[in-house]
C-alpha atoms as a PDB file:
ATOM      1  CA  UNK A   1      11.370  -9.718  27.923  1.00  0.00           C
ATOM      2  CA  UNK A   2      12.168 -10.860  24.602  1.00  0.00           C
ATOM      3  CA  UNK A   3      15.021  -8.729  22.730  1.00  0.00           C
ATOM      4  CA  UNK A   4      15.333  -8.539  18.502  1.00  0.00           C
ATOM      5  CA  UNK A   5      18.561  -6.892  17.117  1.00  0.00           C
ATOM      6  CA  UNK A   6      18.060  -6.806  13.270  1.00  0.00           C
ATOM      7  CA  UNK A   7      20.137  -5.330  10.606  1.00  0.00           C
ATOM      8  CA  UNK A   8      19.225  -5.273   6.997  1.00  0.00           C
ATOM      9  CA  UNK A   9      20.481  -3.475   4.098  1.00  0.00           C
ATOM     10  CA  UNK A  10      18.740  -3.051   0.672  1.00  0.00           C
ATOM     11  CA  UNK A  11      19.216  -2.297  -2.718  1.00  0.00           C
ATOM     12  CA  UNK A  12      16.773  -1.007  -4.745  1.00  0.00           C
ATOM     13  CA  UNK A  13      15.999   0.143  -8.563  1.00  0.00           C
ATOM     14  CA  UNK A  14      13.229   1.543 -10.033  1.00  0.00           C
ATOM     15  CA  UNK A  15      11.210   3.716 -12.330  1.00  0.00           C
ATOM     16  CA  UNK A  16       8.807   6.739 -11.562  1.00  0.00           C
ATOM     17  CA  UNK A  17       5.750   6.601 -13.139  1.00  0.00           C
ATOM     18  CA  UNK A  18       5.102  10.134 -14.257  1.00  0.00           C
ATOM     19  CA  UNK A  19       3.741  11.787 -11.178  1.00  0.00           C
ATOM     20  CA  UNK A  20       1.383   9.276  -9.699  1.00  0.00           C
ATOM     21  CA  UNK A  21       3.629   6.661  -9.016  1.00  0.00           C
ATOM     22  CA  UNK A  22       6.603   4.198  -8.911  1.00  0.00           C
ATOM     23  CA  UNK A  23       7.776   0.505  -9.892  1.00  0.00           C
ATOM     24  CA  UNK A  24      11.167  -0.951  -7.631  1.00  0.00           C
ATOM     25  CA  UNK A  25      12.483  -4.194  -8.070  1.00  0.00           C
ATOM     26  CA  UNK A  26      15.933  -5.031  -5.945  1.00  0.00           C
ATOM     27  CA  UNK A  27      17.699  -7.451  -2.906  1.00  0.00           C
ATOM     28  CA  UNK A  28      18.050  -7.635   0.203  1.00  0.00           C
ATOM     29  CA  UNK A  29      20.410  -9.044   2.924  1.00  0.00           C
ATOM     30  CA  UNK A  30      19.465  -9.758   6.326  1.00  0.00           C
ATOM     31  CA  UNK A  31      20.873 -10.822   9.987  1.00  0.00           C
ATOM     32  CA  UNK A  32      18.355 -11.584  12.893  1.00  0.00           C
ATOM     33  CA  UNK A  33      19.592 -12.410  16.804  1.00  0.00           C
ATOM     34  CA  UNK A  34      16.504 -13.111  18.896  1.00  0.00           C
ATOM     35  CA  UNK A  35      17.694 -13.662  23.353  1.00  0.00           C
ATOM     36  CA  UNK A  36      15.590 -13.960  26.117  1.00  0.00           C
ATOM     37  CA  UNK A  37      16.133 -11.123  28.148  1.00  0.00           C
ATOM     38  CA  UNK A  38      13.704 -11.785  31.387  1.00  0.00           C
ATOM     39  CA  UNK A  39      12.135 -14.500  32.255  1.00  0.00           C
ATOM     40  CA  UNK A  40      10.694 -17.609  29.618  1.00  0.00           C
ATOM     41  CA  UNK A  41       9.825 -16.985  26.303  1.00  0.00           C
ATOM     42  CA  UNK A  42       7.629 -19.422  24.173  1.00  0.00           C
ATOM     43  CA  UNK A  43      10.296 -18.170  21.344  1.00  0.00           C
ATOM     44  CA  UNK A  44      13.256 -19.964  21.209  1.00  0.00           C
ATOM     45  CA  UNK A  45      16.650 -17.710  20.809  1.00  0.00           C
ATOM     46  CA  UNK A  46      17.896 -17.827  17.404  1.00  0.00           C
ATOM     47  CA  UNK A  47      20.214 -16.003  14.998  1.00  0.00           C
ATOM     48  CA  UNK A  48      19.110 -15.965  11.458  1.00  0.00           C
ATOM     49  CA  UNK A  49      20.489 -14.729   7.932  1.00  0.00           C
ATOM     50  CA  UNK A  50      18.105 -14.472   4.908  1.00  0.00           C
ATOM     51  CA  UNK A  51      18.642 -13.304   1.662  1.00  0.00           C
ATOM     52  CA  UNK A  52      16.395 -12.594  -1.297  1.00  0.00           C
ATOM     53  CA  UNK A  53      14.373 -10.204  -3.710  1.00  0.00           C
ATOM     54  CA  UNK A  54      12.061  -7.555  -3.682  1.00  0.00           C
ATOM     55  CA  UNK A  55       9.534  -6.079  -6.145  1.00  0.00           C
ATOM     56  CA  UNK A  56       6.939  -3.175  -5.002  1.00  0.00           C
ATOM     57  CA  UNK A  57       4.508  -1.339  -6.865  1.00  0.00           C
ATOM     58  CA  UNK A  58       2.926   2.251  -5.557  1.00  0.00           C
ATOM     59  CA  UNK A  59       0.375   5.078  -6.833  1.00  0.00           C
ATOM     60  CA  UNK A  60      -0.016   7.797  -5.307  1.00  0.00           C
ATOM     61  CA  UNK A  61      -2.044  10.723  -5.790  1.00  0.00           C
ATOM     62  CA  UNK A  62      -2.918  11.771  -2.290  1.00  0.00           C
ATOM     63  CA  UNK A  63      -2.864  16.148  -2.128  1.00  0.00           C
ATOM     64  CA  UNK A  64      -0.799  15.540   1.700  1.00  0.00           C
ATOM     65  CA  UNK A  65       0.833  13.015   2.977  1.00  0.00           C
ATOM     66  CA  UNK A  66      -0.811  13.910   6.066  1.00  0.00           C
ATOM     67  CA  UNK A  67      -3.885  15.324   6.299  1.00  0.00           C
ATOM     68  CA  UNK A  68      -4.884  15.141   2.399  1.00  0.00           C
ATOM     69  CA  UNK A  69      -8.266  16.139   0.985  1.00  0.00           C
ATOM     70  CA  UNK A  70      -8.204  13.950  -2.299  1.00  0.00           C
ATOM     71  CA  UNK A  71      -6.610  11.386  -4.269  1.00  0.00           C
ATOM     72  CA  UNK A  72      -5.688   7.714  -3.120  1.00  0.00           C
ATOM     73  CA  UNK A  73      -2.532   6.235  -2.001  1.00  0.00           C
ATOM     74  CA  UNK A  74      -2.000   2.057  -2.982  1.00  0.00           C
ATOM     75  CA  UNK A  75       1.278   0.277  -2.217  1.00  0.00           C
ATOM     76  CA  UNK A  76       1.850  -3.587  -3.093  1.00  0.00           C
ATOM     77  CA  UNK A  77       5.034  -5.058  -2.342  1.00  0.00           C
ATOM     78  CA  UNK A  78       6.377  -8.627  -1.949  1.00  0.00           C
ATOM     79  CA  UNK A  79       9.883 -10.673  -0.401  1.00  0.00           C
ATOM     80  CA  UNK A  80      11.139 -13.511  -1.201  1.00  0.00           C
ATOM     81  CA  UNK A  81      13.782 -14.981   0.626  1.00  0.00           C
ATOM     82  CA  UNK A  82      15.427 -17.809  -0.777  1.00  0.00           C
ATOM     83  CA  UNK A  83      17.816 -20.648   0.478  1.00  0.00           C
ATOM     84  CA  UNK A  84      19.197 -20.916  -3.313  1.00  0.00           C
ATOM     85  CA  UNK A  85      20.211 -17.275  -2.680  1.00  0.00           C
ATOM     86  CA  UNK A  86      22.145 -17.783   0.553  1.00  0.00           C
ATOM     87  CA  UNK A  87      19.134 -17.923   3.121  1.00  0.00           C
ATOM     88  CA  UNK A  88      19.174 -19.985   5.974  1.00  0.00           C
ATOM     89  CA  UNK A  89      14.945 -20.195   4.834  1.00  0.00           C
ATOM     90  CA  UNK A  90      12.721 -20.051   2.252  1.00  0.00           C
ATOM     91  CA  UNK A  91       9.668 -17.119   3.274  1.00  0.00           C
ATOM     92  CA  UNK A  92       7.782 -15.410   0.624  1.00  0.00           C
ATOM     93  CA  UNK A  93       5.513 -12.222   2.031  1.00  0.00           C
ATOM     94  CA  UNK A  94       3.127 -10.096   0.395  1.00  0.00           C
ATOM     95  CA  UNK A  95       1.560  -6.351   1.424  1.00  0.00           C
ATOM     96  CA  UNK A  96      -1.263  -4.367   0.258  1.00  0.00           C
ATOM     97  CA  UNK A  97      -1.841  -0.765   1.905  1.00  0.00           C
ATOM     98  CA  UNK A  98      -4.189   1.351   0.537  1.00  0.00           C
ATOM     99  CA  UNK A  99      -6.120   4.558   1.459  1.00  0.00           C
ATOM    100  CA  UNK A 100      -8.192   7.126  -0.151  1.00  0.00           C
ATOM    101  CA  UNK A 101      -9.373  10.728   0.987  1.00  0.00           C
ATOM    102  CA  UNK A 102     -12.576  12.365  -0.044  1.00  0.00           C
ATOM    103  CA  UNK A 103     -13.332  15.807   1.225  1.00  0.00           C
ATOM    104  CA  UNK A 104     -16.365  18.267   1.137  1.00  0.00           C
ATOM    105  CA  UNK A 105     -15.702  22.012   2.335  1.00  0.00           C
ATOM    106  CA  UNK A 106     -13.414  21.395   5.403  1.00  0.00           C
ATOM    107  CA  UNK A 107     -14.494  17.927   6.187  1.00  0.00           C
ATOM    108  CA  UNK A 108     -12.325  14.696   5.030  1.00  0.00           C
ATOM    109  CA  UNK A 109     -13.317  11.351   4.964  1.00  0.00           C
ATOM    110  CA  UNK A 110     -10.406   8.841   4.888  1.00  0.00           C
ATOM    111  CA  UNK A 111     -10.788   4.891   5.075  1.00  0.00           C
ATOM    112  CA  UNK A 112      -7.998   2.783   4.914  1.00  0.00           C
ATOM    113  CA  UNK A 113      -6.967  -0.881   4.332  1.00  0.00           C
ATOM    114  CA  UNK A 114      -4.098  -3.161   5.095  1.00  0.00           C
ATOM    115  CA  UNK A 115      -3.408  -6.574   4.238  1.00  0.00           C
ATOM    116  CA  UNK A 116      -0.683  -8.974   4.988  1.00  0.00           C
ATOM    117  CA  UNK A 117       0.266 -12.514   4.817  1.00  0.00           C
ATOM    118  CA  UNK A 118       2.952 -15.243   4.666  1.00  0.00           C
ATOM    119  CA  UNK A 119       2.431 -17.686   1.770  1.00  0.00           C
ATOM    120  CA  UNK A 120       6.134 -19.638   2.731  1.00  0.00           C
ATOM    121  CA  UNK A 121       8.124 -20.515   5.652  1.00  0.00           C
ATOM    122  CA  UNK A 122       7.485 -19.106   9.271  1.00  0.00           C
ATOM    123  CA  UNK A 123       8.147 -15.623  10.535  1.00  0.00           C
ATOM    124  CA  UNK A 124      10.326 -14.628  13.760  1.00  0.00           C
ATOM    125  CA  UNK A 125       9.904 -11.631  15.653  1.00  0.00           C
ATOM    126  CA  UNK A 126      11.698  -9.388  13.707  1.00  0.00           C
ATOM    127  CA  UNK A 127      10.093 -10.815  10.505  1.00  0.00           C
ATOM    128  CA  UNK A 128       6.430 -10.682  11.747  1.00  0.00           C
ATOM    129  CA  UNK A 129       3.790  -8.600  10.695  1.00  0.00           C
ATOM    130  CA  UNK A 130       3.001  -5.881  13.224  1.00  0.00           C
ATOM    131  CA  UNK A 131      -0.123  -3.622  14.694  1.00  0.00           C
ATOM    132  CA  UNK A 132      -0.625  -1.108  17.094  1.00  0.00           C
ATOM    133  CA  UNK A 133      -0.195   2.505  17.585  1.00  0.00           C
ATOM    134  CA  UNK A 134      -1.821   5.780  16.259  1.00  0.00           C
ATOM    135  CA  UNK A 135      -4.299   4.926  13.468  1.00  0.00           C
ATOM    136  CA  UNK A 136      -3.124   1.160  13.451  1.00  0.00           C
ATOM    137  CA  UNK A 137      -5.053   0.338  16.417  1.00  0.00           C
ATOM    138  CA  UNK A 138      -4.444   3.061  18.640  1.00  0.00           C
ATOM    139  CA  UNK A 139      -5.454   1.966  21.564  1.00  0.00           C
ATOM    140  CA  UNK A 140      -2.142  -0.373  22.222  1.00  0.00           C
ATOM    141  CA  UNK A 141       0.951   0.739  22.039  1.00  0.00           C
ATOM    142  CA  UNK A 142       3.491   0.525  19.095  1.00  0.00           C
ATOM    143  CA  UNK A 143       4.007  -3.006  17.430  1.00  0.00           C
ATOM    144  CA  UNK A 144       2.392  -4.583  20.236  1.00  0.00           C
ATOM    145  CA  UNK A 145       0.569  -7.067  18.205  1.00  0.00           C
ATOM    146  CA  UNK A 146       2.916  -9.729  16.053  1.00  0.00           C
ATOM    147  CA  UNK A 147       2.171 -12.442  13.355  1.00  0.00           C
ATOM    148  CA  UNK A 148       2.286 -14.421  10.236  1.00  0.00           C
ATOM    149  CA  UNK A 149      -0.426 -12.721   9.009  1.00  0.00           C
ATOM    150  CA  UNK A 150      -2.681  -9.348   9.507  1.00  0.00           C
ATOM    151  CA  UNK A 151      -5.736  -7.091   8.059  1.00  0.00           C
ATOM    152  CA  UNK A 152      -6.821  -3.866   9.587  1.00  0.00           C
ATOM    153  CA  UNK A 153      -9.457  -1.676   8.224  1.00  0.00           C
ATOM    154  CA  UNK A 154      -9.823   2.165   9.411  1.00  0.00           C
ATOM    155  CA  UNK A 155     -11.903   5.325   8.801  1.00  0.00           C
ATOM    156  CA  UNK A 156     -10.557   8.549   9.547  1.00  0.00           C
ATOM    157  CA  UNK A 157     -12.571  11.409   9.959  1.00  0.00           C
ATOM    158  CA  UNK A 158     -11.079  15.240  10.236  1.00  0.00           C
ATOM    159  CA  UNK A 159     -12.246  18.930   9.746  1.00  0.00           C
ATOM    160  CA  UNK A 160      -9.981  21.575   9.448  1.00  0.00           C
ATOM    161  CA  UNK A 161     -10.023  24.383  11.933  1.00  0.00           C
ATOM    162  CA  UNK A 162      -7.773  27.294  11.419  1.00  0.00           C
ATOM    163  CA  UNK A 163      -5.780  27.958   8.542  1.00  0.00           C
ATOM    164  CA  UNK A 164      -3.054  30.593   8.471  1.00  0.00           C
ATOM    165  CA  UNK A 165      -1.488  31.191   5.103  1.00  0.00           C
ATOM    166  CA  UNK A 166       2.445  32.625   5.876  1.00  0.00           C
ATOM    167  CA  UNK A 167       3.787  30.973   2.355  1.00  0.00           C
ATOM    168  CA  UNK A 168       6.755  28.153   3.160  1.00  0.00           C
ATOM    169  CA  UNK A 169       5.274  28.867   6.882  1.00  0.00           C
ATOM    170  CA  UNK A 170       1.815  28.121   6.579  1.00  0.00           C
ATOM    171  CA  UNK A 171       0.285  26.588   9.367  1.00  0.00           C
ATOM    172  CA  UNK A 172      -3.409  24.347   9.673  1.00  0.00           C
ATOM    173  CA  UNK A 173      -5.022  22.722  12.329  1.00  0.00           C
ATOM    174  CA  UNK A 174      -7.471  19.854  12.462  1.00  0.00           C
ATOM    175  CA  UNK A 175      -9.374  18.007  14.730  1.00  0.00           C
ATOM    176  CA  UNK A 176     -10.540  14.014  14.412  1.00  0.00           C
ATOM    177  CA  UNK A 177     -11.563  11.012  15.102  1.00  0.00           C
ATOM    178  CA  UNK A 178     -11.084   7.512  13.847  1.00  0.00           C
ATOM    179  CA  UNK A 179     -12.322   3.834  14.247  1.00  0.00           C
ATOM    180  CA  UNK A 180     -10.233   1.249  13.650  1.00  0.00           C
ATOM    181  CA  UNK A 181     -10.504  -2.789  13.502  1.00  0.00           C
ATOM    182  CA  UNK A 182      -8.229  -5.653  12.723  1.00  0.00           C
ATOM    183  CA  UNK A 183      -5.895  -8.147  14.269  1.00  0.00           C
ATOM    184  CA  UNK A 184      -2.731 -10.646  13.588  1.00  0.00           C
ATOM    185  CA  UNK A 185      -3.071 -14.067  12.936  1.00  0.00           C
ATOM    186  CA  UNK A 186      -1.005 -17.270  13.074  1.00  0.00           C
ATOM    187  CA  UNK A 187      -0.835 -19.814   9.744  1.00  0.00           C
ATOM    188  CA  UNK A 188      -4.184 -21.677  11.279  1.00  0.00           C
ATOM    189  CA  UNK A 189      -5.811 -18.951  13.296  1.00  0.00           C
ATOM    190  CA  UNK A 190      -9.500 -18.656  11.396  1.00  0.00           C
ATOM    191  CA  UNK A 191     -10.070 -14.599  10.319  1.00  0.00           C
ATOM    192  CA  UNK A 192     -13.384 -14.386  11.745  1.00  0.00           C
ATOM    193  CA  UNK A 193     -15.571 -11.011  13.142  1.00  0.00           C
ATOM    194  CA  UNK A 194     -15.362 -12.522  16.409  1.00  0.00           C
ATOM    195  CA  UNK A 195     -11.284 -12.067  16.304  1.00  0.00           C
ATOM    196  CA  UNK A 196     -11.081  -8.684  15.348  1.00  0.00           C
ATOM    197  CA  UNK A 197      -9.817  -6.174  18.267  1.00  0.00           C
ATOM    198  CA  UNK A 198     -11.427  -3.128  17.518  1.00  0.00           C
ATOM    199  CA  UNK A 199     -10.307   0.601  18.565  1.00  0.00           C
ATOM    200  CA  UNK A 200     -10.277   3.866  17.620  1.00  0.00           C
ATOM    201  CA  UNK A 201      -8.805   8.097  18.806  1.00  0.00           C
ATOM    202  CA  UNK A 202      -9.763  11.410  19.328  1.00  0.00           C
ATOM    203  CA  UNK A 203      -7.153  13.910  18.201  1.00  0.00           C
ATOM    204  CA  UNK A 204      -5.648  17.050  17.691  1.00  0.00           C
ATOM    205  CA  UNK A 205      -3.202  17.674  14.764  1.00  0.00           C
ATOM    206  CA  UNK A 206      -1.378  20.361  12.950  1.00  0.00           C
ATOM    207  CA  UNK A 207       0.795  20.494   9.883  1.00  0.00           C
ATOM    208  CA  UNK A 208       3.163  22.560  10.896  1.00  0.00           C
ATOM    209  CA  UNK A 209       7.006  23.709   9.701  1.00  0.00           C
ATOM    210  CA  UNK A 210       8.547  20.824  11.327  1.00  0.00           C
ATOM    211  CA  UNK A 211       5.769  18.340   9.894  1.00  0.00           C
ATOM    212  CA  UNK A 212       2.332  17.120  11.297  1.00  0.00           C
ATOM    213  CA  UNK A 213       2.011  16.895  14.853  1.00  0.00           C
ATOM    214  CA  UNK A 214      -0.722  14.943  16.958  1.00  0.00           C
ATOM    215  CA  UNK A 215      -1.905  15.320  20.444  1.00  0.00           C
ATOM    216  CA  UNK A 216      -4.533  12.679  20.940  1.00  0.00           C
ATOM    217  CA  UNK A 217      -6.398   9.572  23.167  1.00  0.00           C
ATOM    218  CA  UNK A 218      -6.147   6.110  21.704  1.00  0.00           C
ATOM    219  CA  UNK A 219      -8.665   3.292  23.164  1.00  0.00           C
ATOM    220  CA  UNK A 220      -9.068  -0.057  22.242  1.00  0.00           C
ATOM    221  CA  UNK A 221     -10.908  -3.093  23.402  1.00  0.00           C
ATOM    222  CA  UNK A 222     -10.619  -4.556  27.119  1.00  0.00           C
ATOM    223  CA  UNK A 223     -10.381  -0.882  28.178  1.00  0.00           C
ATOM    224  CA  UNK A 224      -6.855   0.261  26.992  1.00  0.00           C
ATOM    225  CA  UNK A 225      -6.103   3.684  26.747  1.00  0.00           C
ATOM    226  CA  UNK A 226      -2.997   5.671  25.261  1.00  0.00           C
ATOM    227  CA  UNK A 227      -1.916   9.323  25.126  1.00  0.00           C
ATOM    228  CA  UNK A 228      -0.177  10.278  22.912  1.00  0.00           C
ATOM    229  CA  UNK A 229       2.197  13.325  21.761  1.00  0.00           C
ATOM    230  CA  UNK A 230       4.020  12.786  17.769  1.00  0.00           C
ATOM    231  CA  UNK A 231       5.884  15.283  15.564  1.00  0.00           C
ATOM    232  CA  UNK A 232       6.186  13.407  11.994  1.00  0.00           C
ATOM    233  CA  UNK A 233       4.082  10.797  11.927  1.00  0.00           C
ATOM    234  CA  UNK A 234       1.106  10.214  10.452  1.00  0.00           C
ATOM    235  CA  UNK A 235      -1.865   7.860   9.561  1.00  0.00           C
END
């Protein structure tokens, strides 16, 4: 049992972009304390500070941030962490996430892509890239997965059921499925078909006055299985 205590504060500026998107550029401070709990770790314990910028770009024209039925949703964003700034290392990181959601009467198609790498320095546990959990591998549980680099690919399907119309108290329900496939890497590890873990859910969900809620069964690979029960998240 490996234990991470982070704490990181940000400051960010930016610009929206009409109403399909948004530009942020800003710093951020960081302090890292990694102990071995239980047992032996092949992680060392470590405390570490970095310091550095940010920039991120995002458009988004998704109907939902849920359960949408059109438009497309793309967020780029890279760190820098630099020793000249304070740091006690020099890591530079860059993100792509992007999905799209194409509908016809009550059915909606949505596929999905995530990329992530480290182009500097090495990553520590609470700097690593992370998958697992509902629609990011949902067969294992949440963050299971860590490294210096990841890609996941996903297609969500849904169709809405029931749809009751009470104005600020309206109320739908959907039922899904979704296939999933992807995996973290180390700086050498080849990206190959044969690495990939694949997975995938059945589910209920509902947008509801408190937010979208999800009753559904994750599997993966190896024969995992998770059950699961969430009120505000989403994929």
């Amino acid at each position: 049992e490996f234990r991470t205590d982070t704490k990181r504060a940000t400051l960010e500026f930016g610009r929206t972009l009409r109403d399909w998107g948004e530009l942020r550029a800003g710093a951020f401070t960081q302090a890292e304390d990694g102990t071995t709990r239980v047992g032996t770790s092949a992680t060392p314990d470590y405390v570490e500070h970095s310091d550095g910028i940010l920039l991120s770009f995002r458009i988004d024209t998704l109907d939902s941030p849920a359960f949408p039925r059109q438009g497309w949703d793309l967020l780029t964003r890279f760190t820098d962490a630099r020793t000249s700034l304070g740091s006690d290392v020099d890591r530079r990181q860059s993100l792509i996430v992007g999905r799209t959601a194409l509908s016809f009467e009550r059915n909606t198609l949505s596929p999905a892509v995530e990329v992530g790498w480290t182009s500097e320095g090495t990553v520590t546990p609470g700097s690593a890239y992370r998958l697992g959990g509902i629609g990011r591998l949902s067969g294992l549980h949440h963050d299971e997965l860590l490294g210096e680099q990841y890609g996941l690919a996903r297609l969500l399907y849904y169709r809405e059921l029931t749809r009751l119309d009470l104005g600020a108290l309206s109320n739908r329900a959907y039922a899904g499925a979704s296939i999933e496939t992807g995996n973290v890497y180390g700086p050498l590890d080849p990206v190959t078909s044969g690495s990939l873990r694949h997975s995938g859910s059945l589910f209920l969900g509902a947008q509801t006055i408190v937010g979208p809620a999800y009753l559904g069964l994750g599997f993966a690979d190896g024969g995992e299985r998770l059950l699961y029960f969430l009120i505000g998240e989403h994929f």
